[in-house]
C-alpha atoms as a PDB file:
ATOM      1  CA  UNK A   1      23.499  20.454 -27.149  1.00  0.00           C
ATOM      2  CA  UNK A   2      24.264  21.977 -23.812  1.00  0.00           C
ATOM      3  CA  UNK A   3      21.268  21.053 -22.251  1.00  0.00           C
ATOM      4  CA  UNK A   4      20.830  17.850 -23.519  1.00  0.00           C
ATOM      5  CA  UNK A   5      24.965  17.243 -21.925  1.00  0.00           C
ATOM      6  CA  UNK A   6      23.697  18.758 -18.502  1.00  0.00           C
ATOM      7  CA  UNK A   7      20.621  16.666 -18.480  1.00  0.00           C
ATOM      8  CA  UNK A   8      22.771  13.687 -18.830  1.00  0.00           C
ATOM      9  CA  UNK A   9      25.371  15.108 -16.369  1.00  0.00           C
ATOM     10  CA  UNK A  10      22.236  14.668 -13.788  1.00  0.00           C
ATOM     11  CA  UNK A  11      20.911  11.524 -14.667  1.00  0.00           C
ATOM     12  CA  UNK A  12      24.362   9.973 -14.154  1.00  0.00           C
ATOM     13  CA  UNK A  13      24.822  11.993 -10.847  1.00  0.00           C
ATOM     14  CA  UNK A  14      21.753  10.796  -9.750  1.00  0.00           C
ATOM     15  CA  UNK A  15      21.692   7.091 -11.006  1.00  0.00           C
ATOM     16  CA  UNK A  16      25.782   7.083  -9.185  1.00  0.00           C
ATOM     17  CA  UNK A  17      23.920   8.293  -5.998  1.00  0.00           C
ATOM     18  CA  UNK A  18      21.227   6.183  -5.956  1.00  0.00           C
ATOM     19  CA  UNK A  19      23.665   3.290  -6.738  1.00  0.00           C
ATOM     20  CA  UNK A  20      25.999   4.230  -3.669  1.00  0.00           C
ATOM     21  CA  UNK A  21      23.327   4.720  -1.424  1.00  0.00           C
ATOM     22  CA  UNK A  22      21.652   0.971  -2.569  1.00  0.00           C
ATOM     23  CA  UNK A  23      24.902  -0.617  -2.884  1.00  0.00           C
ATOM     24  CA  UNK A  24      26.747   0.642   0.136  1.00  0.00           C
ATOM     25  CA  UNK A  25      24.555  -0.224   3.051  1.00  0.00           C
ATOM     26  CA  UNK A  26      24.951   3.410   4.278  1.00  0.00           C
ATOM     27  CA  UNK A  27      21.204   4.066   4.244  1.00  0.00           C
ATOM     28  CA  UNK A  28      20.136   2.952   7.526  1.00  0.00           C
ATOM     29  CA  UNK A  29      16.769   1.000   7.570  1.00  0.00           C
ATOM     30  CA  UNK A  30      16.436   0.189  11.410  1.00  0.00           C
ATOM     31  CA  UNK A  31      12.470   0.609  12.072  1.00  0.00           C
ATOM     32  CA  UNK A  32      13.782   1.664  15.867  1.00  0.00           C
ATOM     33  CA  UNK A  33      14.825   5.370  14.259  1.00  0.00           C
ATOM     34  CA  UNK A  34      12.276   7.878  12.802  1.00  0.00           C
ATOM     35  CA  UNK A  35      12.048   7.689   9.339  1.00  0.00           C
ATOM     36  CA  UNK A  36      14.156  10.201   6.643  1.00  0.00           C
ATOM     37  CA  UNK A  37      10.817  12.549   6.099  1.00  0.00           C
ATOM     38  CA  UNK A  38      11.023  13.216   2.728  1.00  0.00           C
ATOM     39  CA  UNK A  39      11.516   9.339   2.261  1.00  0.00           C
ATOM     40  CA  UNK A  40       8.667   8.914   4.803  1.00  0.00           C
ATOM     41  CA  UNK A  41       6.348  11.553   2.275  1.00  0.00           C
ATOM     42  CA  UNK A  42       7.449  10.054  -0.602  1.00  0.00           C
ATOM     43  CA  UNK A  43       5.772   6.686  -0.420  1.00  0.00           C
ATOM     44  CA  UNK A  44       2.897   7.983   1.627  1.00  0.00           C
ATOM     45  CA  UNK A  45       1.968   9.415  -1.344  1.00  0.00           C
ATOM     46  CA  UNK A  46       2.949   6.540  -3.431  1.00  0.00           C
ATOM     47  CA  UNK A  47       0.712   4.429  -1.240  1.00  0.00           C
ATOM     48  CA  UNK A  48      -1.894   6.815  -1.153  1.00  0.00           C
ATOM     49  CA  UNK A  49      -1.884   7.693  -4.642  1.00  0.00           C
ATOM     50  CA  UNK A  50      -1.800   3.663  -5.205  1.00  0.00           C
ATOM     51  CA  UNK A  51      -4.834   2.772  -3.023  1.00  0.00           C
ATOM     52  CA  UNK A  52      -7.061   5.546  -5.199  1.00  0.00           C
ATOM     53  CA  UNK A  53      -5.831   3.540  -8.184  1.00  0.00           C
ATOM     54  CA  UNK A  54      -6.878   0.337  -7.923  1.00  0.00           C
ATOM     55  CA  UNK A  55      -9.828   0.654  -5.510  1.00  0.00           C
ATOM     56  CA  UNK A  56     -11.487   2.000  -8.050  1.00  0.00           C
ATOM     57  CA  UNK A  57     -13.172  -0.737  -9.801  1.00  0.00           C
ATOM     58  CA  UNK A  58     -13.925  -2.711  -6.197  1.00  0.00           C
ATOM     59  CA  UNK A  59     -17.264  -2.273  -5.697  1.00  0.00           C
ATOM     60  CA  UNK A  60     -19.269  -3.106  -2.172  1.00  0.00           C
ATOM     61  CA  UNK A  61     -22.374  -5.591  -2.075  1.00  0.00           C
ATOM     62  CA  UNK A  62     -25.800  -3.966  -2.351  1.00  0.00           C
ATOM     63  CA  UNK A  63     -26.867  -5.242   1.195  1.00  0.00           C
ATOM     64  CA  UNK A  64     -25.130  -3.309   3.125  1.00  0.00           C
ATOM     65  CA  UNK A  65     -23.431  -5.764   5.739  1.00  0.00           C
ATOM     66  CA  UNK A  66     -23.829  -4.481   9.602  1.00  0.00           C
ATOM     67  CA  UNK A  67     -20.383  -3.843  11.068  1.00  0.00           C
ATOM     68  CA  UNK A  68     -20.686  -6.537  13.772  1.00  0.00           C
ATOM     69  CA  UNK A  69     -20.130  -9.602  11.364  1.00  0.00           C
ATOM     70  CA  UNK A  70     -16.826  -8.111  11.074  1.00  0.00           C
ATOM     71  CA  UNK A  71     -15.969  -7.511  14.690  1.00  0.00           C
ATOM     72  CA  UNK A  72     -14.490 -11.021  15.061  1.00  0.00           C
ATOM     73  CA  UNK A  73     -11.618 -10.595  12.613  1.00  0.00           C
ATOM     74  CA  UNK A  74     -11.035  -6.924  14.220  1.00  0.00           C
ATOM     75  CA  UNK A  75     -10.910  -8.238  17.459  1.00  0.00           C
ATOM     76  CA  UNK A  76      -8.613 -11.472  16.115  1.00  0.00           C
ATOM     77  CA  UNK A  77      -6.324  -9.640  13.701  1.00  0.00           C
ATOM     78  CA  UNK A  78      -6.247  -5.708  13.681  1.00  0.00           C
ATOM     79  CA  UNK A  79      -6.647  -4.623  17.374  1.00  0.00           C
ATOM     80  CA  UNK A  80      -3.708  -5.973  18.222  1.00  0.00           C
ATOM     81  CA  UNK A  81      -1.200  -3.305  15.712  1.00  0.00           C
ATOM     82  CA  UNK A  82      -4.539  -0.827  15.794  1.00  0.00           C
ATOM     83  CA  UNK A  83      -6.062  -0.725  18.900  1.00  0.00           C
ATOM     84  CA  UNK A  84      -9.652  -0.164  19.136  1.00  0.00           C
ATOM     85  CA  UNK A  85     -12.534   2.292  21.602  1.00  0.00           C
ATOM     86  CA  UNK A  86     -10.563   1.971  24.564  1.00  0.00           C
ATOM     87  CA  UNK A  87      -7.614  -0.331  23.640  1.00  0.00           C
ATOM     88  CA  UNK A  88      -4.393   0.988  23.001  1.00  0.00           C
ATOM     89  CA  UNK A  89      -2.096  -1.069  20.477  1.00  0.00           C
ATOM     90  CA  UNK A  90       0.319  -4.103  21.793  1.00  0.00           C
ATOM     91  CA  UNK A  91       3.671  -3.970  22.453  1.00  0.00           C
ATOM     92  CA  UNK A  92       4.510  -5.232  19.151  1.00  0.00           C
ATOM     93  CA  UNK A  93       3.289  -2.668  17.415  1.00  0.00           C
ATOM     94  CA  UNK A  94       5.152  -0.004  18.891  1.00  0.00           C
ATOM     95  CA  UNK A  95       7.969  -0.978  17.454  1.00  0.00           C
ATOM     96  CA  UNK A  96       6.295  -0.652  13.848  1.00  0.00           C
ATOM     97  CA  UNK A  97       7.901   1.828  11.502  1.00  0.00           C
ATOM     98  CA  UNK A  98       5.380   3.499  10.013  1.00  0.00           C
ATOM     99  CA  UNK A  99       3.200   2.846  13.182  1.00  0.00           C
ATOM    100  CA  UNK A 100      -0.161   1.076  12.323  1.00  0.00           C
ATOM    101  CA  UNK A 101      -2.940   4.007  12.004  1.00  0.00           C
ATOM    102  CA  UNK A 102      -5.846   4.700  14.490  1.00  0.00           C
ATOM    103  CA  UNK A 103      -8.648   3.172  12.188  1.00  0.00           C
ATOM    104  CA  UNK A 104     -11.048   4.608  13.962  1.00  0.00           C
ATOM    105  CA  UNK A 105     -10.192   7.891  11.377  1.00  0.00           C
ATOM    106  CA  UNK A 106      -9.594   5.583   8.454  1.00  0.00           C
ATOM    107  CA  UNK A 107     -13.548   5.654   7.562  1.00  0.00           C
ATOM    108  CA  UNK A 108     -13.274   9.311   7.263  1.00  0.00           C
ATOM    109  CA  UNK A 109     -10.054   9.556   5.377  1.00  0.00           C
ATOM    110  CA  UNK A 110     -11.097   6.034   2.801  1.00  0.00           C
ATOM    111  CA  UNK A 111     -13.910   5.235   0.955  1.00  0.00           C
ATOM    112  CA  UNK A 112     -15.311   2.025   1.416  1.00  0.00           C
ATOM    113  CA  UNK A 113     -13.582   0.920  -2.061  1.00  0.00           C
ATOM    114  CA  UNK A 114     -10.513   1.597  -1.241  1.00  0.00           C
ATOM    115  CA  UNK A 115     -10.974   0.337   2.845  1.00  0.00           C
ATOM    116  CA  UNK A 116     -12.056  -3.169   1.331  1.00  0.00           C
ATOM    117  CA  UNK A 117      -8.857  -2.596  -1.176  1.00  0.00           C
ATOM    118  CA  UNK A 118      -6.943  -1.599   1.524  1.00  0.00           C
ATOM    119  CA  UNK A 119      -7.381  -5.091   3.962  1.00  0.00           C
ATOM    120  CA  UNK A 120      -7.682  -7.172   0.722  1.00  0.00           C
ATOM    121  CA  UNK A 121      -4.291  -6.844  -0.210  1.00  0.00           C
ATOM    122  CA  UNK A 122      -2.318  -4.743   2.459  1.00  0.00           C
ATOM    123  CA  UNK A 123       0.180  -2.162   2.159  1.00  0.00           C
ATOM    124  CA  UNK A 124       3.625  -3.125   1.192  1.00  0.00           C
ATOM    125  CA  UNK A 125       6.544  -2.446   3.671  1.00  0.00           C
ATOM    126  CA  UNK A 126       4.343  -0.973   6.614  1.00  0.00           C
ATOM    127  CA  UNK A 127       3.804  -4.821   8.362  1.00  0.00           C
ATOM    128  CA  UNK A 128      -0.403  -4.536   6.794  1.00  0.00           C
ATOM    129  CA  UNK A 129      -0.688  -7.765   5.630  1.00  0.00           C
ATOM    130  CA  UNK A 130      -3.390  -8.866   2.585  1.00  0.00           C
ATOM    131  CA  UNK A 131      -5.880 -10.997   3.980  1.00  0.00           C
ATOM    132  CA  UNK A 132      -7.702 -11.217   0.848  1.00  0.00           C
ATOM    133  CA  UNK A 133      -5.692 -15.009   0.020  1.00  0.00           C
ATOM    134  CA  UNK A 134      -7.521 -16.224   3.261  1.00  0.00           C
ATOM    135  CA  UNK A 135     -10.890 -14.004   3.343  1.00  0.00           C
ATOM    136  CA  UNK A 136     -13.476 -14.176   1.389  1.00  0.00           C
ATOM    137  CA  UNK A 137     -14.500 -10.928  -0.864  1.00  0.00           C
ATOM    138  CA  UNK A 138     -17.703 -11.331   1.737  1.00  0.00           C
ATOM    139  CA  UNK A 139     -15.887 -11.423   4.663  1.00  0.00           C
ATOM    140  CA  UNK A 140     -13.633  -8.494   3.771  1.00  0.00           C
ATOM    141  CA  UNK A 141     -16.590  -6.540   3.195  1.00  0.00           C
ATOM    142  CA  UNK A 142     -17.771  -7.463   6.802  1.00  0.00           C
ATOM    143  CA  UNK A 143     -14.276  -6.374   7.863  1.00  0.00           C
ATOM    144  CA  UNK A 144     -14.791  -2.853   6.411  1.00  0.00           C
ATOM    145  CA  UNK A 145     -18.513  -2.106   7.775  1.00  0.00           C
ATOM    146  CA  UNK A 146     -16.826  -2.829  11.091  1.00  0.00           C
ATOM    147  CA  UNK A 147     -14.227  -0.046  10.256  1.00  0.00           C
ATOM    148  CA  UNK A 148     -16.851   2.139   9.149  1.00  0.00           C
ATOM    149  CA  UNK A 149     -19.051   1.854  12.734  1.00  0.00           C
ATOM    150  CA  UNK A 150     -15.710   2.136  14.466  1.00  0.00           C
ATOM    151  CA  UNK A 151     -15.461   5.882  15.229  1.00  0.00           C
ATOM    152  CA  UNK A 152     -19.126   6.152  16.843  1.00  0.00           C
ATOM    153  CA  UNK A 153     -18.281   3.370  19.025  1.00  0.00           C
ATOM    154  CA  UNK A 154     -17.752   3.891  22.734  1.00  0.00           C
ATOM    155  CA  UNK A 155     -14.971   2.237  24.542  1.00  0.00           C
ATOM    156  CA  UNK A 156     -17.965   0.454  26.579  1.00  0.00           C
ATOM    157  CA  UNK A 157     -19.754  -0.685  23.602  1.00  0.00           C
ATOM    158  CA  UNK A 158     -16.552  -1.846  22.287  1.00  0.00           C
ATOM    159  CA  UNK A 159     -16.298  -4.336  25.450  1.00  0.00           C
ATOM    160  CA  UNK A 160     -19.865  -5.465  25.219  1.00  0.00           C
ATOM    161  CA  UNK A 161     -19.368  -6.673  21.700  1.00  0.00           C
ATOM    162  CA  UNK A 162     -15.575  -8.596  22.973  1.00  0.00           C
ATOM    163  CA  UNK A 163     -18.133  -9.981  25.525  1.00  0.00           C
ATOM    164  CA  UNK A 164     -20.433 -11.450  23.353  1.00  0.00           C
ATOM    165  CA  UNK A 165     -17.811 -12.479  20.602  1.00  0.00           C
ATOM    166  CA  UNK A 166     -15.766 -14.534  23.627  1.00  0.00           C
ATOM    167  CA  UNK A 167     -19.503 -15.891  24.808  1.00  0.00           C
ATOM    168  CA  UNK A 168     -20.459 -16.892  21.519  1.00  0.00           C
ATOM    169  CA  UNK A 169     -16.964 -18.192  20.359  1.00  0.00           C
ATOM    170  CA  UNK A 170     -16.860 -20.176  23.801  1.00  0.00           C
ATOM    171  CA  UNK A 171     -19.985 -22.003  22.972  1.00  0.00           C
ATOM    172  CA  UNK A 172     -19.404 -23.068  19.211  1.00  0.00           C
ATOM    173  CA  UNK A 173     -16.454 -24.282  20.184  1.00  0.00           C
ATOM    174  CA  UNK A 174     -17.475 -26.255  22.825  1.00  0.00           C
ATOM    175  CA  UNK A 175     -17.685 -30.478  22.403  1.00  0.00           C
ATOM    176  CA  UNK A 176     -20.723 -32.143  22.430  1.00  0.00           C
ATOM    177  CA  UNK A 177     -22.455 -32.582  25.631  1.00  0.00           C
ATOM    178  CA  UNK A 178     -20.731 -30.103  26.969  1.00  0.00           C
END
């Protein structure tokens, strides 16, 4: 009976502290200060533990897309909070809290499951949006070959391919006749 009393002695402590730290605005959520680090551990893991979850029924095509079809979307949507081969990340995203990861570790740390899970639905509270309502399931895919060439490329290749994406963006954009 004892034990069962101090068991609910906790759970009450614990649901009044929870309450007064929810309910009282005390907790301070500003992304300008570090995070608390065992909040900051606790959903890592949660996220982590979440992406092995459900990326485990994605499944990638059998060709095996080269990373370049996905450049474009890199080069349009992530560079900017990720950076890329010689590209550090914009201004906005230093002011991220968690700051965006380097992806060009992400290949080695995700499998290509849980990348394409990953930048299909993005990661709640960390500013990673899900592009999957405006991407196709093909053009995610393209999107996570790109992530998986990233580390080997050079900071020169890197430019070459913004090159040719500007050149070749330039001219299907251009008007007839032109």
């Amino acid at each position: 009976m004892r034990f069962a009393a101090a068991i609910l002695g906790i759970f009450v402590i614990l649901v009044v502290m929870t309450s007064a730290a929810v309910y009282s605005g005390a907790y301070n959520v500003a992304a300008s200060k570090p995070a608390n680090p065992v909040i900051a551990w606790l959903l890592h893991a949660v996220m982590v533990n979440s992406v092995e979850w459900h990326a485990r029924r994605a499944r990638p095509p059998a060709d095996d897309a080269p990373g370049r079809l996905g450049f474009g979307h890199y080069r349009e949507h992530c560079v900017g909070c990720h950076g890329g081969p010689g590209l550090p990340p914009s201004d906005l995203a230093r002011g991220l809290n968690p700051r965006a990861p380097d992806l060009a570790g992400a290949a080695e740390r995700w499998s290509p499951a849980q990348l394409f899970w990953i930048v299909k639905n993005g990661i709640e509270m960390t500013g990673m949006p899900a592009w999957g309502p405006s991407h196709t399931d093909q053009e995610l895919w393209q999107i996570v070959a790109f992530l998986r060439d990233l580390p080997t490329l050079s900071a020169e290749q890197y430019q070459a391919m913004d090159r040719q994406h500007a050149h070749s963006h330039a001219h299907s954009h251009a008007e007839p006749g032109e």
